[in-house]
C-alpha atoms as a PDB file:
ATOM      1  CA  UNK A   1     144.551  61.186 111.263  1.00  0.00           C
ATOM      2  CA  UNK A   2     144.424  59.788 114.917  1.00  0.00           C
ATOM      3  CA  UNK A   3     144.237  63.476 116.037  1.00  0.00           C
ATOM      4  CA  UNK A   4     140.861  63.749 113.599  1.00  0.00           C
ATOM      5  CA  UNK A   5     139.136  60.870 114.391  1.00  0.00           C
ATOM      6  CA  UNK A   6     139.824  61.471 118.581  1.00  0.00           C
ATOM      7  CA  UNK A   7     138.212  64.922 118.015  1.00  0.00           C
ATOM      8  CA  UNK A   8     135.381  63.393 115.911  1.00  0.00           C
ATOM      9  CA  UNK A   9     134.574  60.757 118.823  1.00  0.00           C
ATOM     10  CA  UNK A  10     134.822  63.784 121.504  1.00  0.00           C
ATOM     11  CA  UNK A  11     132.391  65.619 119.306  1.00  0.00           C
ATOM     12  CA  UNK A  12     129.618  62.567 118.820  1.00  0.00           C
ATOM     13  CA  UNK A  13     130.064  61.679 122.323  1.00  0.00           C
ATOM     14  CA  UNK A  14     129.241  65.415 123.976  1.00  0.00           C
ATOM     15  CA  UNK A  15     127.039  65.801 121.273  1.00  0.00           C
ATOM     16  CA  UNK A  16     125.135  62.449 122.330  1.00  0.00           C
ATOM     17  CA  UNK A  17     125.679  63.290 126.099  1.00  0.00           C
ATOM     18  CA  UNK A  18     123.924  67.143 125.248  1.00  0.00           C
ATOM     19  CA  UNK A  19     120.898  65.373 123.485  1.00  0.00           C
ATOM     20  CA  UNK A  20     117.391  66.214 125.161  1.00  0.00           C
ATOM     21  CA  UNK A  21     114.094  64.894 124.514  1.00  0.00           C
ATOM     22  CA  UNK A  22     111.309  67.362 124.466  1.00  0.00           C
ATOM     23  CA  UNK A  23     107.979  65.914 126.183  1.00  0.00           C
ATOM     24  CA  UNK A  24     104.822  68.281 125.558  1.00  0.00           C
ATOM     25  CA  UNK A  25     101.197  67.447 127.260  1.00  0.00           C
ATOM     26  CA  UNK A  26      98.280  68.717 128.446  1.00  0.00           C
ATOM     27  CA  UNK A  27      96.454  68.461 132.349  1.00  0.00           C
ATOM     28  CA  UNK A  28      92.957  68.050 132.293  1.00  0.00           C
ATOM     29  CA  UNK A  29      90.657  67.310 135.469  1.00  0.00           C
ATOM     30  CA  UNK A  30      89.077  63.755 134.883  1.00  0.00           C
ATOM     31  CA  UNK A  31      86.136  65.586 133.322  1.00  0.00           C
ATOM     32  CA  UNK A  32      88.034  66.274 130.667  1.00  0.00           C
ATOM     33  CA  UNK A  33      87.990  70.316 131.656  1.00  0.00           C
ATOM     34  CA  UNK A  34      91.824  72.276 131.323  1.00  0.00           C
ATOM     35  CA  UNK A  35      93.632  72.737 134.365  1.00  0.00           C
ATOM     36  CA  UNK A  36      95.988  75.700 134.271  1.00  0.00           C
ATOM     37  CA  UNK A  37      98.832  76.474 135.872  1.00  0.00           C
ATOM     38  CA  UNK A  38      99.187  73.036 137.073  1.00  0.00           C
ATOM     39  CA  UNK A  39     102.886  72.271 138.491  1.00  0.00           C
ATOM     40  CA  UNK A  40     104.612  69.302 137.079  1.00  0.00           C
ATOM     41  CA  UNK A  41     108.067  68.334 138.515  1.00  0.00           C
ATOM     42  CA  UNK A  42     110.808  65.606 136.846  1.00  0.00           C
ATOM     43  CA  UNK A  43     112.019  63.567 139.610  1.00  0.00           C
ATOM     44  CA  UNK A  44     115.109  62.824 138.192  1.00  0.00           C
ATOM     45  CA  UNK A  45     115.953  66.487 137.089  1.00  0.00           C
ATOM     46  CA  UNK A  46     114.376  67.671 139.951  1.00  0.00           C
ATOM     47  CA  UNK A  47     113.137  70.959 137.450  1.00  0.00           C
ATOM     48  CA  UNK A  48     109.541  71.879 138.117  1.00  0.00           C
ATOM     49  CA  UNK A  49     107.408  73.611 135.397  1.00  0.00           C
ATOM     50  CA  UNK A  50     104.282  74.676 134.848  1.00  0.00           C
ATOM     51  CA  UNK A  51     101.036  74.224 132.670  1.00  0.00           C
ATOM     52  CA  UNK A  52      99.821  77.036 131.181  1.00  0.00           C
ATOM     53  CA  UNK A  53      96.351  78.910 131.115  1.00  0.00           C
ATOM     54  CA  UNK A  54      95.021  76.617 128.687  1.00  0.00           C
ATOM     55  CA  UNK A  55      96.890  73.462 130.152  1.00  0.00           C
ATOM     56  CA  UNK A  56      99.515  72.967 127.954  1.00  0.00           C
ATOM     57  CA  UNK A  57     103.075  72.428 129.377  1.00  0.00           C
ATOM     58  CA  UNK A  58     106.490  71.280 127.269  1.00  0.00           C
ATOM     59  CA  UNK A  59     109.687  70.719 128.842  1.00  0.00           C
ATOM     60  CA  UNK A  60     112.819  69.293 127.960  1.00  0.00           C
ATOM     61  CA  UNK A  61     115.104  66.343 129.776  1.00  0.00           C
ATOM     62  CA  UNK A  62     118.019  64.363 129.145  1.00  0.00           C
ATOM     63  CA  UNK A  63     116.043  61.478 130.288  1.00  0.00           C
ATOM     64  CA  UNK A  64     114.053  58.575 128.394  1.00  0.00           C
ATOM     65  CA  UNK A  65     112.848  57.024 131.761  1.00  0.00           C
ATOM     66  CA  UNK A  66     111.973  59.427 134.197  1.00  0.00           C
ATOM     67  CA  UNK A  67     108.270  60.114 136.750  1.00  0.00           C
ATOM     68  CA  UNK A  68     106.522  62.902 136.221  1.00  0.00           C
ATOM     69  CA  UNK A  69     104.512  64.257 138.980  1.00  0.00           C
ATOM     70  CA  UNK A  70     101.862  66.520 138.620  1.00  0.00           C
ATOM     71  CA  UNK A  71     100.245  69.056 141.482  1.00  0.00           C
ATOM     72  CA  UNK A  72      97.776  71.212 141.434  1.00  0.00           C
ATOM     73  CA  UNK A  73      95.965  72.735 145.032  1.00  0.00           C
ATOM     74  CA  UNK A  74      92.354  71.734 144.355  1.00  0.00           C
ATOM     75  CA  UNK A  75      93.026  68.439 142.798  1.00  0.00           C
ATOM     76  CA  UNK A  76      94.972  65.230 144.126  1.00  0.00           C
ATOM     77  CA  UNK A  77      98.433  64.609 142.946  1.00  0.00           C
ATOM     78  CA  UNK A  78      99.347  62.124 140.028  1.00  0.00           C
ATOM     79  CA  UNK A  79     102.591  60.520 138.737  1.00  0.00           C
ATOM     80  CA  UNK A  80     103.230  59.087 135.448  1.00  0.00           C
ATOM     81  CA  UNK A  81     106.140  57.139 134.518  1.00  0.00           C
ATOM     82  CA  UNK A  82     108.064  58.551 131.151  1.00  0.00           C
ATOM     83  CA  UNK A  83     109.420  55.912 129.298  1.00  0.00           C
ATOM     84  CA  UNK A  84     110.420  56.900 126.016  1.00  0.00           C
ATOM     85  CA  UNK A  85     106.918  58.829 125.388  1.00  0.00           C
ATOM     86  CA  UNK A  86     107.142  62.428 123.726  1.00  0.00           C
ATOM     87  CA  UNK A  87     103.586  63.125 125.108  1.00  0.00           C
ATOM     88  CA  UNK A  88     102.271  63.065 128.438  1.00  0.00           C
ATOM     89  CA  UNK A  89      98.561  64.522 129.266  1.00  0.00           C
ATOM     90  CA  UNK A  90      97.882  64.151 132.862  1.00  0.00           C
ATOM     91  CA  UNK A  91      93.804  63.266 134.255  1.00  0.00           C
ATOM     92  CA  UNK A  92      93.768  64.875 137.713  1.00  0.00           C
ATOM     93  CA  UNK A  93      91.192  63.970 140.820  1.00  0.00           C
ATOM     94  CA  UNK A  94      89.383  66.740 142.724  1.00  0.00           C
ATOM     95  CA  UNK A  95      90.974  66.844 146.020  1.00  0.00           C
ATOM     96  CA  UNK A  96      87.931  68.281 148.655  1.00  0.00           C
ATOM     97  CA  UNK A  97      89.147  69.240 151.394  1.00  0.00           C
ATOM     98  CA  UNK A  98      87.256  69.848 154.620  1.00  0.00           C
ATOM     99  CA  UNK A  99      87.344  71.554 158.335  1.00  0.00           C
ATOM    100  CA  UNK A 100      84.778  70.918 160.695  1.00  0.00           C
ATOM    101  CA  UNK A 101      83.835  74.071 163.864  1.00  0.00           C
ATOM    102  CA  UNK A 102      82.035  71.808 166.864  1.00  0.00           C
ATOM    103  CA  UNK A 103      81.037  73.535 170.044  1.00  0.00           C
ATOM    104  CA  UNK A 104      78.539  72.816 172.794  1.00  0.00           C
ATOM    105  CA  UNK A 105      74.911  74.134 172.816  1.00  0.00           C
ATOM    106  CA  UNK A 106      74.535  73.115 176.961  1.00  0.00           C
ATOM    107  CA  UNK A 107      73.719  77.434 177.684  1.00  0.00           C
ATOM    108  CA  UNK A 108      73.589  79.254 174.846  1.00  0.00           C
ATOM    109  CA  UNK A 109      70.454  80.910 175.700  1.00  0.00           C
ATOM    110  CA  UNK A 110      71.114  81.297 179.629  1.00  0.00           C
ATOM    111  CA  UNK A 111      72.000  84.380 181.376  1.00  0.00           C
ATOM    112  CA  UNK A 112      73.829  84.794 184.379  1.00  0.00           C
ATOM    113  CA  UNK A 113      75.706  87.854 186.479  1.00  0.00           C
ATOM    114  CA  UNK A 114      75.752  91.288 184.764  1.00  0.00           C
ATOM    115  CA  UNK A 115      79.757  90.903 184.922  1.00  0.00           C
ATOM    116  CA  UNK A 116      79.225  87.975 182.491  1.00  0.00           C
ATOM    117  CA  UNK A 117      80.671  87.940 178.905  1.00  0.00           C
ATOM    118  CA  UNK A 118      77.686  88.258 176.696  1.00  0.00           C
ATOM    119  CA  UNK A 119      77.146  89.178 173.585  1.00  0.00           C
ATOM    120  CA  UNK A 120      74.015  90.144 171.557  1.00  0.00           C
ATOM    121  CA  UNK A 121      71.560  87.968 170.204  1.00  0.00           C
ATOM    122  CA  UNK A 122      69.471  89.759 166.730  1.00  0.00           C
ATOM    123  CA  UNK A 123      66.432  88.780 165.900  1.00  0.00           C
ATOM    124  CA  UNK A 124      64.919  89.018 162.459  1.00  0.00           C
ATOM    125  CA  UNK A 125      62.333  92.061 164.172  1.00  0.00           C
ATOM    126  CA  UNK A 126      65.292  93.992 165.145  1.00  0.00           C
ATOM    127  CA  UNK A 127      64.944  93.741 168.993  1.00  0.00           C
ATOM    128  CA  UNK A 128      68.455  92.729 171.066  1.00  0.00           C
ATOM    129  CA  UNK A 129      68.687  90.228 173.735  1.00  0.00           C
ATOM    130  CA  UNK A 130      72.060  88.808 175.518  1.00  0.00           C
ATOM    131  CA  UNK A 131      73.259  85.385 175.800  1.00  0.00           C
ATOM    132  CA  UNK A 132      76.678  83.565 176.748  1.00  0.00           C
ATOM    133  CA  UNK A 133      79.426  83.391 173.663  1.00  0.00           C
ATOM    134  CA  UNK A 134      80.591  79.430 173.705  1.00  0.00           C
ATOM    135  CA  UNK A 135      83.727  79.136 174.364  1.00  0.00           C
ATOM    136  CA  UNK A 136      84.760  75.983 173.407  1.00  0.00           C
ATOM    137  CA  UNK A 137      84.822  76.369 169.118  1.00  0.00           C
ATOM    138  CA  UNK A 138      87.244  74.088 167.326  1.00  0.00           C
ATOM    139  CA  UNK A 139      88.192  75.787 164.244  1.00  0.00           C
ATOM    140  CA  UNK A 140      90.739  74.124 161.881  1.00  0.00           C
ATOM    141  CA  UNK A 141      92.043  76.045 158.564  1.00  0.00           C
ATOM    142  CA  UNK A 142      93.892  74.520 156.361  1.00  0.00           C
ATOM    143  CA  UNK A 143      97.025  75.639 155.494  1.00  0.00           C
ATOM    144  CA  UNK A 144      96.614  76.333 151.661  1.00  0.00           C
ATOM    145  CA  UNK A 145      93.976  79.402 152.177  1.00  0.00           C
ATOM    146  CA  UNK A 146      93.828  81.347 155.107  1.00  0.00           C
ATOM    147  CA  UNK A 147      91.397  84.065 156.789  1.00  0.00           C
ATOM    148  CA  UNK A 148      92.430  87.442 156.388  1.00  0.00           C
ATOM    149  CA  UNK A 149      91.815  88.892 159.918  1.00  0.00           C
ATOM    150  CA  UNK A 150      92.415  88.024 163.048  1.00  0.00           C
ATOM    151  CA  UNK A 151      91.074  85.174 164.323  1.00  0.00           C
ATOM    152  CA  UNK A 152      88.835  87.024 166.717  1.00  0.00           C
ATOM    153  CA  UNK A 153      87.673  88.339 163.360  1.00  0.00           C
ATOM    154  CA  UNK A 154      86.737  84.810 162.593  1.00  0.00           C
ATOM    155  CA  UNK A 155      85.535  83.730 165.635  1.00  0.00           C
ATOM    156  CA  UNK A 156      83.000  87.034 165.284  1.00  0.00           C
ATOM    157  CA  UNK A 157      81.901  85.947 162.068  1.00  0.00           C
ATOM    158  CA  UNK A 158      81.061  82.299 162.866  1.00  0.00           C
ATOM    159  CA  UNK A 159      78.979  84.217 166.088  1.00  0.00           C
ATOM    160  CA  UNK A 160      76.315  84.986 163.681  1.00  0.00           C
ATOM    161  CA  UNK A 161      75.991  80.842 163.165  1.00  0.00           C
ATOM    162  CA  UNK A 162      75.109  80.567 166.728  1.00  0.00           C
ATOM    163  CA  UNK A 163      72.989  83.745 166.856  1.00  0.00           C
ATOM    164  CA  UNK A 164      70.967  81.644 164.681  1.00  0.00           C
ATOM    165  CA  UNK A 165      69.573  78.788 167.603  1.00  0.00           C
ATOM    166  CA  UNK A 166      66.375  79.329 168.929  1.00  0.00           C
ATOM    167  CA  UNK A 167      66.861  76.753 171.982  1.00  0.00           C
ATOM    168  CA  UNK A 168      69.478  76.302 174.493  1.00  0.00           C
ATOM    169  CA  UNK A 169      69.665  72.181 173.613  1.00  0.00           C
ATOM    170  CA  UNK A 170      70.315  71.464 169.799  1.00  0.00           C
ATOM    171  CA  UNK A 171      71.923  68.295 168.162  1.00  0.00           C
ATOM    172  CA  UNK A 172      72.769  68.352 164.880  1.00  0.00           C
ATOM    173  CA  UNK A 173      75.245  69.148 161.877  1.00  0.00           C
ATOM    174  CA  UNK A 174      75.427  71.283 158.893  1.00  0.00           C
ATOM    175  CA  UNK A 175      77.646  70.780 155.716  1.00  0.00           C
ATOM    176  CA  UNK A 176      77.858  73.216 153.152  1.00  0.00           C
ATOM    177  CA  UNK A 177      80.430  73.550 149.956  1.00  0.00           C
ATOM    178  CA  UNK A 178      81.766  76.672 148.518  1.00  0.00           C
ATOM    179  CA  UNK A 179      84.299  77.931 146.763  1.00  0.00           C
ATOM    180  CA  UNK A 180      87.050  81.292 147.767  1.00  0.00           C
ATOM    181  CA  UNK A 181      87.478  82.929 144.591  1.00  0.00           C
ATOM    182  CA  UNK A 182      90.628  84.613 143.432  1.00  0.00           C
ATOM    183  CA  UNK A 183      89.674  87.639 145.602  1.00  0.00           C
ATOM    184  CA  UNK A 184      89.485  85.438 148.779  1.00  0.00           C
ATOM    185  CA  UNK A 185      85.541  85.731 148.536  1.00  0.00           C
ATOM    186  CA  UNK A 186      83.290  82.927 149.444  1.00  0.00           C
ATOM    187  CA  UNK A 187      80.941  82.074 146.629  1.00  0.00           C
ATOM    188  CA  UNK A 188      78.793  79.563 144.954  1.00  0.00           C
ATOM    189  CA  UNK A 189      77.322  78.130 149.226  1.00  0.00           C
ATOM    190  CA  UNK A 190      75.501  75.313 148.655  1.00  0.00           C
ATOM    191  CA  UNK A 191      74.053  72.991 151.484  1.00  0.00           C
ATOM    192  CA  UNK A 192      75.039  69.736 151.265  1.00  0.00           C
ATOM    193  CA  UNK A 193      73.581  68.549 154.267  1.00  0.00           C
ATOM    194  CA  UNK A 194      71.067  70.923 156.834  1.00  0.00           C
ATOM    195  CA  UNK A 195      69.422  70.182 160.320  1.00  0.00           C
ATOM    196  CA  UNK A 196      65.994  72.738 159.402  1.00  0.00           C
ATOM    197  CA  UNK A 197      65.825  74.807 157.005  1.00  0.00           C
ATOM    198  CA  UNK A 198      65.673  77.896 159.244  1.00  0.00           C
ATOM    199  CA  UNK A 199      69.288  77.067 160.706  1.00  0.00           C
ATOM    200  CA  UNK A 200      70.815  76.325 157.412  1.00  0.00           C
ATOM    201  CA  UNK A 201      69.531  79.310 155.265  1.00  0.00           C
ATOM    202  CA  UNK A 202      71.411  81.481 158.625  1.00  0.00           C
ATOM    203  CA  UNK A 203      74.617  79.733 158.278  1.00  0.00           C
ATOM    204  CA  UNK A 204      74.615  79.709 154.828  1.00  0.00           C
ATOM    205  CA  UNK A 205      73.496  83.795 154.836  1.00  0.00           C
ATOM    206  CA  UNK A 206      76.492  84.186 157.400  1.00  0.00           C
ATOM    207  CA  UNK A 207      79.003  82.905 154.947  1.00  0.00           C
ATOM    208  CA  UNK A 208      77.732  84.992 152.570  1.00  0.00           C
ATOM    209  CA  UNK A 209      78.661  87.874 155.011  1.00  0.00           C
ATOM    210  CA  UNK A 210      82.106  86.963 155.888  1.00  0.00           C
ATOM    211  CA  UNK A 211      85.249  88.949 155.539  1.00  0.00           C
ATOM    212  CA  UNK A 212      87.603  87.984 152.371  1.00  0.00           C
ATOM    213  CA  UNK A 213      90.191  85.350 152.818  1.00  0.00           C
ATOM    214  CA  UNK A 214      93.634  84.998 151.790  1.00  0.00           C
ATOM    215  CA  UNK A 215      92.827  83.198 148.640  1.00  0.00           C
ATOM    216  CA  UNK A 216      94.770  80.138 147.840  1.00  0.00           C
ATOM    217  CA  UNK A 217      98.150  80.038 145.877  1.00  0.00           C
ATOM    218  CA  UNK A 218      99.248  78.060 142.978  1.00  0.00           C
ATOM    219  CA  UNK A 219     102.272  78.602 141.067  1.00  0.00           C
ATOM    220  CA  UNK A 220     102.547  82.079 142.219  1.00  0.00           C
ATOM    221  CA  UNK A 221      99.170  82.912 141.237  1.00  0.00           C
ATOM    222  CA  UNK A 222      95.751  83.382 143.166  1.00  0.00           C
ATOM    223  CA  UNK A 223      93.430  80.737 142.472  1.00  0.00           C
ATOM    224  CA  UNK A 224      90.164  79.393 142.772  1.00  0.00           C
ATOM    225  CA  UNK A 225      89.603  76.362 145.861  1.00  0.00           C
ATOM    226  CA  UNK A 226      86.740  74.694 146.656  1.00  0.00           C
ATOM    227  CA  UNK A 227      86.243  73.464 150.292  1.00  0.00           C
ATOM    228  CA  UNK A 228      83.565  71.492 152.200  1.00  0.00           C
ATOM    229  CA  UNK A 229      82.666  73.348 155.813  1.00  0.00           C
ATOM    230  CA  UNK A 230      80.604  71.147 158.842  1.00  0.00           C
ATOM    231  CA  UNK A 231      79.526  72.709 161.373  1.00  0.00           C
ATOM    232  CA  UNK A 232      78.482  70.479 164.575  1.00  0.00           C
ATOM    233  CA  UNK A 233      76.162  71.097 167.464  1.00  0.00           C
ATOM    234  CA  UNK A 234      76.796  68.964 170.156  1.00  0.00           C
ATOM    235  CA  UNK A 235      73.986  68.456 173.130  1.00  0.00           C
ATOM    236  CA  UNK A 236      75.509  67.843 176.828  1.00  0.00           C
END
């Protein structure tokens, strides 16, 4: 009888020890639109998991009391506490990031020795002067997207911004938003803040014309990321 009842405790107690709670939910953005493939990890499992296309996500822990936190690369992370819920929905933030490309506009337009490095200025009627390259551009990528060619590749591309200057001296900075597809190709530029509307309709026509990026990554899959540029001219 002893014998019996020992093996009945054993079996209620690993039985009781085994049990797991399942916790479903849902990740929208805070406009009430699905996120997919949204990563969600249990801090005191330490098991990540992910949403899926429409949002949805279920999981199961051994916990009552846990945190919950949820990522997602164009939106800002957010924990939630589990305490005894079955249902979680998370409400995520955009998270905008930016870079900002500043150079000096002291000689743009000035030509020197025929052993200079020049490049070539187009104008809209076709006809091909030369003026100096700047040298000192500050370009900062972030980490989660990246250009696809070299970054002389880049630095050629962004050329065409400063192709666009009609006057050695210029002060001023763009902003413009867009968004790298799944393809790594920049769509929906919008200008969020222009100097004249000569200079912005250039930049915003050499984005257009840009090489693909790597597009960003998120949970294994190519996604969609939205990103502010600004682009500064700085008089000496």
């Amino acid at each position: 009888m002893k014998l019996i009842l020992l093996k009945l405790f054993l079996i209620l107690s690993i039985t009781g020890y085994c049990q797991y709670y399942t916790i479903k939910g849902r990740v929208f953005d805070v406009s009430g639109n699905v996120v997919s493939y949204a990563t969600i990890k249990s801090m005191k499992t330490g098991v990540s998991f992910c949403s899926d296309k429409e949002g949805f996500f279920t999981f199961q822990t051994p916990y009552k009391h846990d945190t919950l936190i949820c990522n997602h690369i164009s939106f800002q992370k957010q924990t939630e506490i589990l305490s005894g819920n079955d249902t979680i929905n998370f409400f995520l933030i955009p998270n905008i990031p930016s870079y900002f490309i500043e150079t000096k506009t002291d000689n743009l337009n000035t030509i020197d020795s025929e052993d200079s490095d020049l490049i070539k200025r187009w104008y809209k009627d076709d006809s091909v002067k030369d003026y100096y390259c700047p040298k000192d551009i500050l370009i900062e990528i972030p980490a989660k997207y990246s250009y696809r060619n070299k970054r002389e590749d880049l630095d050629k591309d962004f050329k065409r911004i400063y192709d666009s200057l009609t006057y050695p001296h210029f002060d001023g900075t763009i902003k413009v938003g867009l968004l790298i597809d799944k393809k790594g190709i920049l769509e929906n530029i919008r200008l969020i803040k222009g100097i004249s509307n000569t200079i912005d309709t250039v930049v915003i026509n050499t984005l257009k014309m840009m090489h693909p990026w790597h597009p960003a990554i998120q949970a294994g899959r190519n996604v969609e990321f939205y990103v502010e540029l600004e682009i500064e001219y700085k008089e000496l």
